[in-house]
PDB file of N, CA and C in Angstrom:
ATOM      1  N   UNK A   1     115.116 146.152  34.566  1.00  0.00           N
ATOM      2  CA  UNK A   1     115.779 146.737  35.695  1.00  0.00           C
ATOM      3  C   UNK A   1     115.011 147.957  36.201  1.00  0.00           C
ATOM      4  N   UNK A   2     114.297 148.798  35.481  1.00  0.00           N
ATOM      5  CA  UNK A   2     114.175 149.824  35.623  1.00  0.00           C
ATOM      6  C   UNK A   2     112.930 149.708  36.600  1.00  0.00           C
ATOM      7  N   UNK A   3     111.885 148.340  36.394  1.00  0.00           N
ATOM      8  CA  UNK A   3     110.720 148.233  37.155  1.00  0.00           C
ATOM      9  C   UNK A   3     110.896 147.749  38.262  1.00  0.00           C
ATOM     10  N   UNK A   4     112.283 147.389  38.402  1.00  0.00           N
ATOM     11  CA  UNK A   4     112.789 146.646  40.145  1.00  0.00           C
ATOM     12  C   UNK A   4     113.199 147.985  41.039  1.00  0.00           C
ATOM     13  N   UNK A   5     113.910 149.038  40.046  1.00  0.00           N
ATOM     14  CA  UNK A   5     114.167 150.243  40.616  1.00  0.00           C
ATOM     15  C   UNK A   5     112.720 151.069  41.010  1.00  0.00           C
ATOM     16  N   UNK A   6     111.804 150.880  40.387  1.00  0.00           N
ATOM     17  CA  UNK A   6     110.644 151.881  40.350  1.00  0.00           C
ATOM     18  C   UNK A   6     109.808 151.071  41.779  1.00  0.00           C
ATOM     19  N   UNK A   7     109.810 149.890  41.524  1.00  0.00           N
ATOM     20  CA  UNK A   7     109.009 148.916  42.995  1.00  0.00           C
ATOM     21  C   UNK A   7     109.601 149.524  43.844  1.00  0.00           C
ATOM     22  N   UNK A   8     111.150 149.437  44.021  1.00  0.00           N
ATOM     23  CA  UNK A   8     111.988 150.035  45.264  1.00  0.00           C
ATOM     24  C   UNK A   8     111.883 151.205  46.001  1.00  0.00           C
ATOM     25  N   UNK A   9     111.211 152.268  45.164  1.00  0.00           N
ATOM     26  CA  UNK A   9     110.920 153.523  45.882  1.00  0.00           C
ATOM     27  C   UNK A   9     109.837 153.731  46.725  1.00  0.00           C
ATOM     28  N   UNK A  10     108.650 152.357  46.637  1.00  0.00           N
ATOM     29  CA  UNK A  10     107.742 152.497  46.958  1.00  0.00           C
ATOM     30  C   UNK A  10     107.706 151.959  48.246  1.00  0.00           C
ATOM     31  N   UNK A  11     108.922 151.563  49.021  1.00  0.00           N
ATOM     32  CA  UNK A  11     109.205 151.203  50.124  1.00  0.00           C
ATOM     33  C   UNK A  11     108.820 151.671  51.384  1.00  0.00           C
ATOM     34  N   UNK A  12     108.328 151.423  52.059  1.00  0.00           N
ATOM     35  CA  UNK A  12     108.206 152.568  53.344  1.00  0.00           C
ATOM     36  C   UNK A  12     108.676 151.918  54.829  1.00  0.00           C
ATOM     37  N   UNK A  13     109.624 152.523  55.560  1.00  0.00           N
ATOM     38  CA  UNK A  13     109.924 152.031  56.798  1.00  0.00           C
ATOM     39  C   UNK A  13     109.469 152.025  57.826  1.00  0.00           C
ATOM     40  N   UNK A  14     109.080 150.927  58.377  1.00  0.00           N
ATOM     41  CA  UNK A  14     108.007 151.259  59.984  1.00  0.00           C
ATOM     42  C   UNK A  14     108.536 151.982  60.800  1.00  0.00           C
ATOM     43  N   UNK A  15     107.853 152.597  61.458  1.00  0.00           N
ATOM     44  CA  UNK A  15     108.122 153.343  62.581  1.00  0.00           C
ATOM     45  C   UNK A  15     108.877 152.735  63.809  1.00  0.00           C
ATOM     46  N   UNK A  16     109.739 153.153  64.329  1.00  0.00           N
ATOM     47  CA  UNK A  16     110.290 152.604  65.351  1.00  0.00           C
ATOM     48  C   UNK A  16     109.604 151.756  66.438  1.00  0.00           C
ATOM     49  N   UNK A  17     109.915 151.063  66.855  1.00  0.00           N
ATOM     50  CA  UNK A  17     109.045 149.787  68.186  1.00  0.00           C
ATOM     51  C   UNK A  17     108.769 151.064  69.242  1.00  0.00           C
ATOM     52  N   UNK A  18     107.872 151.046  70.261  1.00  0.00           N
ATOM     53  CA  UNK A  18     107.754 151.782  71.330  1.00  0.00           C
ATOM     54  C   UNK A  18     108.686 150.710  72.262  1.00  0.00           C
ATOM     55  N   UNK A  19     109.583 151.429  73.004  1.00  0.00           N
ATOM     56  CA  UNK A  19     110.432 151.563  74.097  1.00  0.00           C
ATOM     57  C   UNK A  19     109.831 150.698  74.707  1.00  0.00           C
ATOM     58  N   UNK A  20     110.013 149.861  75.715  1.00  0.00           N
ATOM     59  CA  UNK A  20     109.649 149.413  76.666  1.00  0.00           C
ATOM     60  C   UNK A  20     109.284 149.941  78.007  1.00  0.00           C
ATOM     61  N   UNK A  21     108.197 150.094  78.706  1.00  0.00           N
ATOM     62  CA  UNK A  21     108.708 151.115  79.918  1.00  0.00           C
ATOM     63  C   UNK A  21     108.834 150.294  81.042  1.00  0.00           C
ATOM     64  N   UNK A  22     109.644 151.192  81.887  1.00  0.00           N
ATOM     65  CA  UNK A  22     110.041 150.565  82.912  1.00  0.00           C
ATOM     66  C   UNK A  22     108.930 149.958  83.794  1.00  0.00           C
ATOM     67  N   UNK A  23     109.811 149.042  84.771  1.00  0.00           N
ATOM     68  CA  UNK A  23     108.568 147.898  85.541  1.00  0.00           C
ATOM     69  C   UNK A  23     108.348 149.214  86.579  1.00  0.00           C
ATOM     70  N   UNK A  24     107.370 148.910  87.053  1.00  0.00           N
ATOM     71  CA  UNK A  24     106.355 150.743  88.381  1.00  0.00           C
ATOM     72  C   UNK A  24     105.705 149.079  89.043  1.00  0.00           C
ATOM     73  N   UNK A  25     105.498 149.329  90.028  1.00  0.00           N
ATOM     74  CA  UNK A  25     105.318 148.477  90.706  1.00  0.00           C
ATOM     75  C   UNK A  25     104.001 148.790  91.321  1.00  0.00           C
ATOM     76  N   UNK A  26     103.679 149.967  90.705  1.00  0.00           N
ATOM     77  CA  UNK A  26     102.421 150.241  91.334  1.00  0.00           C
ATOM     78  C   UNK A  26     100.975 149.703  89.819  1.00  0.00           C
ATOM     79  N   UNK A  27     101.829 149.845  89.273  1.00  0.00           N
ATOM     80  CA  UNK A  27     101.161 150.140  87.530  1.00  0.00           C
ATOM     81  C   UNK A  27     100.851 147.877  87.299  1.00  0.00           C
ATOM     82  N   UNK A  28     101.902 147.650  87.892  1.00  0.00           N
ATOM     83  CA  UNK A  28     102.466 146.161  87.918  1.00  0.00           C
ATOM     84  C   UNK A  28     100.827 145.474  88.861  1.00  0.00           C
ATOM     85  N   UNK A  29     100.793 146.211  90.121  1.00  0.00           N
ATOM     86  CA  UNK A  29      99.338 145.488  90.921  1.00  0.00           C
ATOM     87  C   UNK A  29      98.171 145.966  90.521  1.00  0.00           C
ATOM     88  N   UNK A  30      98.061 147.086  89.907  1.00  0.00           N
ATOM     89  CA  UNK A  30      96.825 147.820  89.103  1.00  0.00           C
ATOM     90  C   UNK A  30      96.140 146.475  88.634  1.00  0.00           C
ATOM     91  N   UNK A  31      97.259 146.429  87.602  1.00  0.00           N
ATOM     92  CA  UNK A  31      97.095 145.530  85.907  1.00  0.00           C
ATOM     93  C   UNK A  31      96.787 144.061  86.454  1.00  0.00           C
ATOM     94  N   UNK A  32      97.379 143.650  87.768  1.00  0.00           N
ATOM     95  CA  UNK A  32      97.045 142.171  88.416  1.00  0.00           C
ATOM     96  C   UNK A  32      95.277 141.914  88.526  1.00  0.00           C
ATOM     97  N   UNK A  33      95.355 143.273  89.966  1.00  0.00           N
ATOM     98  CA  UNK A  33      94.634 143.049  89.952  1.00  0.00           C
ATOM     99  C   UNK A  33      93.077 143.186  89.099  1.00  0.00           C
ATOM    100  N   UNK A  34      93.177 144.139  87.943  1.00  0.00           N
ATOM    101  CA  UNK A  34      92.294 144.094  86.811  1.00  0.00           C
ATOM    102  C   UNK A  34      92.246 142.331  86.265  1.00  0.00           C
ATOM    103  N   UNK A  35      93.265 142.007  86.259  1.00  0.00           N
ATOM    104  CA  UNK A  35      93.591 140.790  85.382  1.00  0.00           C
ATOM    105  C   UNK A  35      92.650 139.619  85.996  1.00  0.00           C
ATOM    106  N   UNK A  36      92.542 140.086  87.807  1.00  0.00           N
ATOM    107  CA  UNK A  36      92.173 138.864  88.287  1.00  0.00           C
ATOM    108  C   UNK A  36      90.273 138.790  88.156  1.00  0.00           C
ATOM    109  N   UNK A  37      89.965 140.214  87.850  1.00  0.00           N
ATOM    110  CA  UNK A  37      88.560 140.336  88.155  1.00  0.00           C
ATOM    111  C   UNK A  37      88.163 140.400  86.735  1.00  0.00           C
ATOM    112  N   UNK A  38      89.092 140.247  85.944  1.00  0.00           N
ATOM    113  CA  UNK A  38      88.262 139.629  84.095  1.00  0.00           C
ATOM    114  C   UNK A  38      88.630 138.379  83.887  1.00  0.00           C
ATOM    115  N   UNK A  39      88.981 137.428  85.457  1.00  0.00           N
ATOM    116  CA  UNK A  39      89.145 136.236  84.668  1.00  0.00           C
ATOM    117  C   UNK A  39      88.133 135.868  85.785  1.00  0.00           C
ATOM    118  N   UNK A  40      87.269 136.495  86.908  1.00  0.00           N
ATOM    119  CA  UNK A  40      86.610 136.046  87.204  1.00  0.00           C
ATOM    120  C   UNK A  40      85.237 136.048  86.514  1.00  0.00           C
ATOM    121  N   UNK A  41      85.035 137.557  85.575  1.00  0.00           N
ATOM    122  CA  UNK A  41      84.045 138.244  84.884  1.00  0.00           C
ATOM    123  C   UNK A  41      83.635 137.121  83.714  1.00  0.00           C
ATOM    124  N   UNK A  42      84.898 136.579  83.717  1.00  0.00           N
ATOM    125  CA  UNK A  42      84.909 135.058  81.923  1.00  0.00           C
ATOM    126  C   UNK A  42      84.539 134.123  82.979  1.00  0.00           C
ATOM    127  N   UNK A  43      84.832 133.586  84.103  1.00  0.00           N
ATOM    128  CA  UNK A  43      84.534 132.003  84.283  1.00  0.00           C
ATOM    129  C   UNK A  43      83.163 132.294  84.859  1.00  0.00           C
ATOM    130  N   UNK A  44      82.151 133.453  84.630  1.00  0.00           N
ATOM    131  CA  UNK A  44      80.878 133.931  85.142  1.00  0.00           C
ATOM    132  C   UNK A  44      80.655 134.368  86.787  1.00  0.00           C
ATOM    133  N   UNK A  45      81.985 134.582  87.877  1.00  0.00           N
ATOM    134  CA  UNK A  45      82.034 134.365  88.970  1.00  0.00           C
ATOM    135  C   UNK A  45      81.597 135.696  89.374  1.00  0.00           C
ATOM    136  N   UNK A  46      81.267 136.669  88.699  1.00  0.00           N
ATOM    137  CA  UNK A  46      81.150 138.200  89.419  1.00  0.00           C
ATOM    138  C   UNK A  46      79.597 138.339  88.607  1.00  0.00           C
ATOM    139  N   UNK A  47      79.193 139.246  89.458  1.00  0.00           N
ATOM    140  CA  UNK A  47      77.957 139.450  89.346  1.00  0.00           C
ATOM    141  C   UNK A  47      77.774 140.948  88.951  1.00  0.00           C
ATOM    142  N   UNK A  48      78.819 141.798  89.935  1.00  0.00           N
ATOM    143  CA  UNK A  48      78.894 143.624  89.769  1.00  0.00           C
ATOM    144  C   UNK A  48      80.282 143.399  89.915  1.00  0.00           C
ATOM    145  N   UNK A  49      80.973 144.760  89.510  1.00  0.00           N
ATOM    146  CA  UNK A  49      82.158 145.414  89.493  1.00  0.00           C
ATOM    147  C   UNK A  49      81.930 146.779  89.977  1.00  0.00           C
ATOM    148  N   UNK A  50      82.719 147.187  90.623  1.00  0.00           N
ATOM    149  CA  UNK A  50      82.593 148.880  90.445  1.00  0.00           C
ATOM    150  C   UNK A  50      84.428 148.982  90.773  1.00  0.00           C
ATOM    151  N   UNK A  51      84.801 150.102  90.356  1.00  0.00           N
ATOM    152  CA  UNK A  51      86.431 150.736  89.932  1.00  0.00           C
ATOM    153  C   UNK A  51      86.223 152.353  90.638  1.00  0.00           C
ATOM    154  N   UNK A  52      87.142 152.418  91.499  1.00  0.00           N
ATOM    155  CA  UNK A  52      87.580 153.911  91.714  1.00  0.00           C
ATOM    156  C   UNK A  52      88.688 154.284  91.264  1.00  0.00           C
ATOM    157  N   UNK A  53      88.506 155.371  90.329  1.00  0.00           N
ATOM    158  CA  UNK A  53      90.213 155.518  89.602  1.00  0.00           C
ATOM    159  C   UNK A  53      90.407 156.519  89.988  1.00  0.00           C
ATOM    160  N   UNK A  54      91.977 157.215  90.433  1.00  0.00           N
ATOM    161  CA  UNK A  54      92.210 158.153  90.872  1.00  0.00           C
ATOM    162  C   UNK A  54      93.631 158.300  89.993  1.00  0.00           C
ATOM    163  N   UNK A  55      93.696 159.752  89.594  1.00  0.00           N
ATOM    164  CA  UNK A  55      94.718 160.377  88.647  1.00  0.00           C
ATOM    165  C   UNK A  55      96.166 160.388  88.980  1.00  0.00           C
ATOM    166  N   UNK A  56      97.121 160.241  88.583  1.00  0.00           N
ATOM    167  CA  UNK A  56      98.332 159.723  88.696  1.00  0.00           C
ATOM    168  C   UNK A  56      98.993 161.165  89.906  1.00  0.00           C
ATOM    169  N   UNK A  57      98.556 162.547  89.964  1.00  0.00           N
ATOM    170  CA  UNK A  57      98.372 164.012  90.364  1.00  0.00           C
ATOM    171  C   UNK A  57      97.536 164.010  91.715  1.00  0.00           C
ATOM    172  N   UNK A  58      96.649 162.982  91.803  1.00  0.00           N
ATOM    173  CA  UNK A  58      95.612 162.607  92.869  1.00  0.00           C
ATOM    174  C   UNK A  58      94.429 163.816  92.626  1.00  0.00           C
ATOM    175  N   UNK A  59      94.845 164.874  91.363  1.00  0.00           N
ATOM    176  CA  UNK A  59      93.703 166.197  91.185  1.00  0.00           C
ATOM    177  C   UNK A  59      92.208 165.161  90.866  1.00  0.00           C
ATOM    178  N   UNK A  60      92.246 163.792  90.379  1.00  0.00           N
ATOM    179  CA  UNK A  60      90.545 163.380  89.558  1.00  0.00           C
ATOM    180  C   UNK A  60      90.412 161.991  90.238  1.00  0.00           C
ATOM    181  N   UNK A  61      89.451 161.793  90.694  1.00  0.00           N
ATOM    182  CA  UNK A  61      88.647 160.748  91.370  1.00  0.00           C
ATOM    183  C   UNK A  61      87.366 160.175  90.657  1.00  0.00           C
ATOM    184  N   UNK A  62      87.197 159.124  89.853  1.00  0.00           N
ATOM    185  CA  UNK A  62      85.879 158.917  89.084  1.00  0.00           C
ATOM    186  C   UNK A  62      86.142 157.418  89.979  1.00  0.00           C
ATOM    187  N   UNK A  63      84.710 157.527  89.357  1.00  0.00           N
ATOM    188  CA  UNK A  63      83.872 155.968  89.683  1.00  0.00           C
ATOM    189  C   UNK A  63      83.290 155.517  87.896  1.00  0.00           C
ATOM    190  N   UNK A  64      83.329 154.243  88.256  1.00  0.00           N
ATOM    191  CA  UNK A  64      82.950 153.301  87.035  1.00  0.00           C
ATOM    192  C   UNK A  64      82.255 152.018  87.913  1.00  0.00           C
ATOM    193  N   UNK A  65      81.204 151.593  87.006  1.00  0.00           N
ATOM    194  CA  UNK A  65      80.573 150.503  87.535  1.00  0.00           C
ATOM    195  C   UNK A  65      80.013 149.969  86.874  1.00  0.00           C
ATOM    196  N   UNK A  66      79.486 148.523  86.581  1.00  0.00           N
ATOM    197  CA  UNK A  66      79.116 147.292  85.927  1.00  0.00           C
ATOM    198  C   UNK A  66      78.338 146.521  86.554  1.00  0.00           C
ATOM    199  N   UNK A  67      77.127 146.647  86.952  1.00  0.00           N
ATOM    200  CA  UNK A  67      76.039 145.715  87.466  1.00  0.00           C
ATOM    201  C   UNK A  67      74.683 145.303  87.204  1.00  0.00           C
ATOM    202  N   UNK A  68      74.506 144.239  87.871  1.00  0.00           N
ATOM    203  CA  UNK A  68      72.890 144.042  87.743  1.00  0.00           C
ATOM    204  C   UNK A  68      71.993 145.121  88.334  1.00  0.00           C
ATOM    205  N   UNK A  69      70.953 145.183  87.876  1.00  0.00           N
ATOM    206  CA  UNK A  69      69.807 146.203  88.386  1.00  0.00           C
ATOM    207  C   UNK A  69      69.764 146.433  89.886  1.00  0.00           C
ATOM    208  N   UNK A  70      69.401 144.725  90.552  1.00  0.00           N
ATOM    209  CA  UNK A  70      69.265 144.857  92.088  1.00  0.00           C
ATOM    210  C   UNK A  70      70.836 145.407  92.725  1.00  0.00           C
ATOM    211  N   UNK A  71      71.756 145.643  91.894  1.00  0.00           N
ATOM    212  CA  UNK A  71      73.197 145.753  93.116  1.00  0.00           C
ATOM    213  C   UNK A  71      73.662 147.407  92.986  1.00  0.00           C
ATOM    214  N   UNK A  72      72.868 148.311  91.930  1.00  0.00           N
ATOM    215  CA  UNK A  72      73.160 149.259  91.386  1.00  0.00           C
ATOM    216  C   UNK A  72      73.419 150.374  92.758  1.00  0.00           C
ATOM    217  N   UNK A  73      72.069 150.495  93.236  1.00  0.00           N
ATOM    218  CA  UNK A  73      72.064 151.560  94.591  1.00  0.00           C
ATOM    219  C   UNK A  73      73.222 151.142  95.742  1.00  0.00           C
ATOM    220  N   UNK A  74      73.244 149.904  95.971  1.00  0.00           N
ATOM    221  CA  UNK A  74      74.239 149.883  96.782  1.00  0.00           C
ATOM    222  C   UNK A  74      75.897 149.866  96.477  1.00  0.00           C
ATOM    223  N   UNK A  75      76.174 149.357  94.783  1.00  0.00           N
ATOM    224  CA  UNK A  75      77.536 150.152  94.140  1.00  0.00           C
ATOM    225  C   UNK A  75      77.782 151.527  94.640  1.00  0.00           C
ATOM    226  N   UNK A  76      76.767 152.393  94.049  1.00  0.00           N
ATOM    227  CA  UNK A  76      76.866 153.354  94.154  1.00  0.00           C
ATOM    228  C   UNK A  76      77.143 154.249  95.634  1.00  0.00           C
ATOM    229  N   UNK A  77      75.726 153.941  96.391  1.00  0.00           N
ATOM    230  CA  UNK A  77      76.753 153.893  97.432  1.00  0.00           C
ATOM    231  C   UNK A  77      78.068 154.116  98.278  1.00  0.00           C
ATOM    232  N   UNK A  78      78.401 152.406  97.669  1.00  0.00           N
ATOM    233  CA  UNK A  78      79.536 152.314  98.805  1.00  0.00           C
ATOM    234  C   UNK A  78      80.654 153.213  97.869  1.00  0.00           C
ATOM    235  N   UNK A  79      80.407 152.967  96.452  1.00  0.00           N
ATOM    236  CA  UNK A  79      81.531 153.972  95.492  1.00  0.00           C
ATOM    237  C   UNK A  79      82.060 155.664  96.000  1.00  0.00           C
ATOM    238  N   UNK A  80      80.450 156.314  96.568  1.00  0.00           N
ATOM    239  CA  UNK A  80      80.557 157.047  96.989  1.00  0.00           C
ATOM    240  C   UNK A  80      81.044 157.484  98.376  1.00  0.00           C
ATOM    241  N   UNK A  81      80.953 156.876  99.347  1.00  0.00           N
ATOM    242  CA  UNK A  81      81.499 156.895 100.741  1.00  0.00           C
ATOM    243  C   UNK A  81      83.121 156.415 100.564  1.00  0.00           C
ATOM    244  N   UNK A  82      83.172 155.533  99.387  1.00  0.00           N
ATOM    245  CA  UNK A  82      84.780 155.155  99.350  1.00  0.00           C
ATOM    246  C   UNK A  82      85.746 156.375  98.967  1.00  0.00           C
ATOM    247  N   UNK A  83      84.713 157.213  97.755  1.00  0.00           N
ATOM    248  CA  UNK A  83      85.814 158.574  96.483  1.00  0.00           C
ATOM    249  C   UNK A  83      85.684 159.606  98.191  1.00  0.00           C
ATOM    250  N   UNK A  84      84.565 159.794  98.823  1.00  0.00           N
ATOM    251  CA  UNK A  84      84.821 161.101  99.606  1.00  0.00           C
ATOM    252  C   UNK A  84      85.892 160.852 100.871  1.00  0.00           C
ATOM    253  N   UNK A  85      86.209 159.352 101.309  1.00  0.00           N
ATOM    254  CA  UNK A  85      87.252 158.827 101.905  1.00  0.00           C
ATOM    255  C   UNK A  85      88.185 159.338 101.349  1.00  0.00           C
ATOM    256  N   UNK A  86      88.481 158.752 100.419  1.00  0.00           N
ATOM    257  CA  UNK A  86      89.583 158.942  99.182  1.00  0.00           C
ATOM    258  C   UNK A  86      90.122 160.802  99.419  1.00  0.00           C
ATOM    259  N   UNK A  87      89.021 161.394  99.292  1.00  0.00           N
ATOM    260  CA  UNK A  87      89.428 162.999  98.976  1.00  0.00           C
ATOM    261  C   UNK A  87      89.591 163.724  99.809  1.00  0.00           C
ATOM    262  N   UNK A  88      88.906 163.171 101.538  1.00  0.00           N
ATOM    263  CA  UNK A  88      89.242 163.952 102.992  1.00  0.00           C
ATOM    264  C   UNK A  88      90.732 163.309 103.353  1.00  0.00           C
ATOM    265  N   UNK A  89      91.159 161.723 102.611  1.00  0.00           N
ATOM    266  CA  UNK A  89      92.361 161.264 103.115  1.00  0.00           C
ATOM    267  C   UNK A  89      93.769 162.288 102.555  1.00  0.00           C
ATOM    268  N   UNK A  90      93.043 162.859 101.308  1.00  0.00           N
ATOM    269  CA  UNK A  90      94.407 163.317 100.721  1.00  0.00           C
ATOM    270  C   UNK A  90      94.560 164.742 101.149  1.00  0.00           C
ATOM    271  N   UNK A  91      93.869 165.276 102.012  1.00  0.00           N
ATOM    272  CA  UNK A  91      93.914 166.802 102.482  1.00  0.00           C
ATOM    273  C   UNK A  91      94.495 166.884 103.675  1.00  0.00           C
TER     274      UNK A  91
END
């Protein structure tokens, strides 16, 4: 008995599940549309990517990008004429 009691202490309880969060409908087309450009990235259909992310505050604007050599200058680019859009629109 005493070694069923001694196993027993060694128990430990998981931590509670994380909450579910609510449906955002903005958070909802983000995640789509990510979803749709890594299932084009798997069936080999994209060649470059580039992402403008902007902070939930609108204070941070980055760029991210994923390309071949020849598409690099013009990512960049258009990334850039898109973030300074982005930052004269919000003033």
């Amino acid at each position: 008995m005493s070694e069923i009691a001694a196993d027993t202490t060694r128990i430990v309880a998981f931590p509670q599940a994380v909450a579910a969060a609510p449906v955002d409908e903005n958070t909802a087309s983000m995640i789509e549309v990510l979803q749709e450009q890594l299932r084009l990235a798997r069936e080999g259909k994209l060649r470059s990517v580039a992402v403008v992310s902007v902070s939930s505050d609108g204070g941070a604007i980055g760029t991210q990008w994923s390309c071949t050599h020849g598409d690099i200058t013009s990512l960049i680019g258009k990334l850039t004429v898109l973030t300074h859009d982005m930052m004269a629109a919000r003033k």
